[in-house]
Protein backbone atom coordinates (compact mmCIF):
# COMPACT_ATOMS: atom_id res chain seq x y z
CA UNK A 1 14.33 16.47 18.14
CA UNK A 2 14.11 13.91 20.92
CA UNK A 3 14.98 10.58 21.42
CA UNK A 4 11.42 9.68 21.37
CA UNK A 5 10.73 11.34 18.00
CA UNK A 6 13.97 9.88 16.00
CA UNK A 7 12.39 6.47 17.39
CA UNK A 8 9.23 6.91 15.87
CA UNK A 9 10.59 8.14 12.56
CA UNK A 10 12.46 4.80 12.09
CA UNK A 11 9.70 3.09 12.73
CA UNK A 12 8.02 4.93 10.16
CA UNK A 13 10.87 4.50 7.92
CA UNK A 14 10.77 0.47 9.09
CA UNK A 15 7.08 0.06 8.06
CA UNK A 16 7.16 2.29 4.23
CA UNK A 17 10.45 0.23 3.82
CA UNK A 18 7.98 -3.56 4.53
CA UNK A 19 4.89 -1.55 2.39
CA UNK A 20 7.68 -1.34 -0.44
CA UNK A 21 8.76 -4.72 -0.32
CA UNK A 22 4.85 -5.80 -0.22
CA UNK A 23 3.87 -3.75 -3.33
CA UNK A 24 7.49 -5.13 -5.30
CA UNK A 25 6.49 -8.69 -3.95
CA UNK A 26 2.81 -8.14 -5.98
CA UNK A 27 4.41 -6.44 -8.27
CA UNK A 28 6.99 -8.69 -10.09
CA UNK A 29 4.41 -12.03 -9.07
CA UNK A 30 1.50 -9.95 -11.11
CA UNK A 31 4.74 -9.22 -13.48
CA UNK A 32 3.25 -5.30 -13.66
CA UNK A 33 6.30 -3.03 -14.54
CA UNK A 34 5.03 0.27 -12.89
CA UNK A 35 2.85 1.88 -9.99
CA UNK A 36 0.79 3.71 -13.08
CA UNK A 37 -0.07 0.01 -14.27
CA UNK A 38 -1.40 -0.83 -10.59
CA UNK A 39 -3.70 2.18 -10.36
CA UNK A 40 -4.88 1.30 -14.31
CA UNK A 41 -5.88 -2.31 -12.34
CA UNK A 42 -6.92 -1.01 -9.42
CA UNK A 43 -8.99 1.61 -10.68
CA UNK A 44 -11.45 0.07 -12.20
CA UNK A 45 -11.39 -3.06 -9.80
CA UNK A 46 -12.77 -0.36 -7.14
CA UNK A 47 -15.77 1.12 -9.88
CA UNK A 48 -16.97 -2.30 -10.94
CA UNK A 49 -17.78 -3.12 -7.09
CA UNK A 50 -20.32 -1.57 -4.61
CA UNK A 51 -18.22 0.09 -1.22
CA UNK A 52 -18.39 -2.38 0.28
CA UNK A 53 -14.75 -3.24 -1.26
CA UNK A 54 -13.70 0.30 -0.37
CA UNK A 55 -14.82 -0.18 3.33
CA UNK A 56 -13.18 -3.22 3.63
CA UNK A 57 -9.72 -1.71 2.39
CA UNK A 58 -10.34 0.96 4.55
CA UNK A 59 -10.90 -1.37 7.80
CA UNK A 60 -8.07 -3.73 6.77
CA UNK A 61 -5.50 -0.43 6.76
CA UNK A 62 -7.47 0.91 9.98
């Protein structure tokens, strides 16, 4: 492995450690105990609306 590629891993590892902290953050202001609770929210959050939510997820994380 090169220098270049142990960089990029802790970069990786920097940004999944600040997604963590995000979802925790939501998590204990929402007070939901579990990431099978979030999906039981989220899940039906996505049906109810058109794609339109679903695109704009998907353009926020592109």
């Amino acid at each position: 492995m090169e220098r270049k590629d142990i960089i990029a891993i802790a970069e990786g590892l920097r940004m999944i450690e600040e997604g963590v902290e995000k979802i925790q953050g939501v998590m204990k202001e929402k007070k939901i105990k579990s990431i099978k609770d979030i999906a039981a929210e989220l899940i039906p959050v996505f049906q109810a609306h058109d794609d339109s939510l679903c695109e704009d997820v998907i353009k926020h994380l592109g």
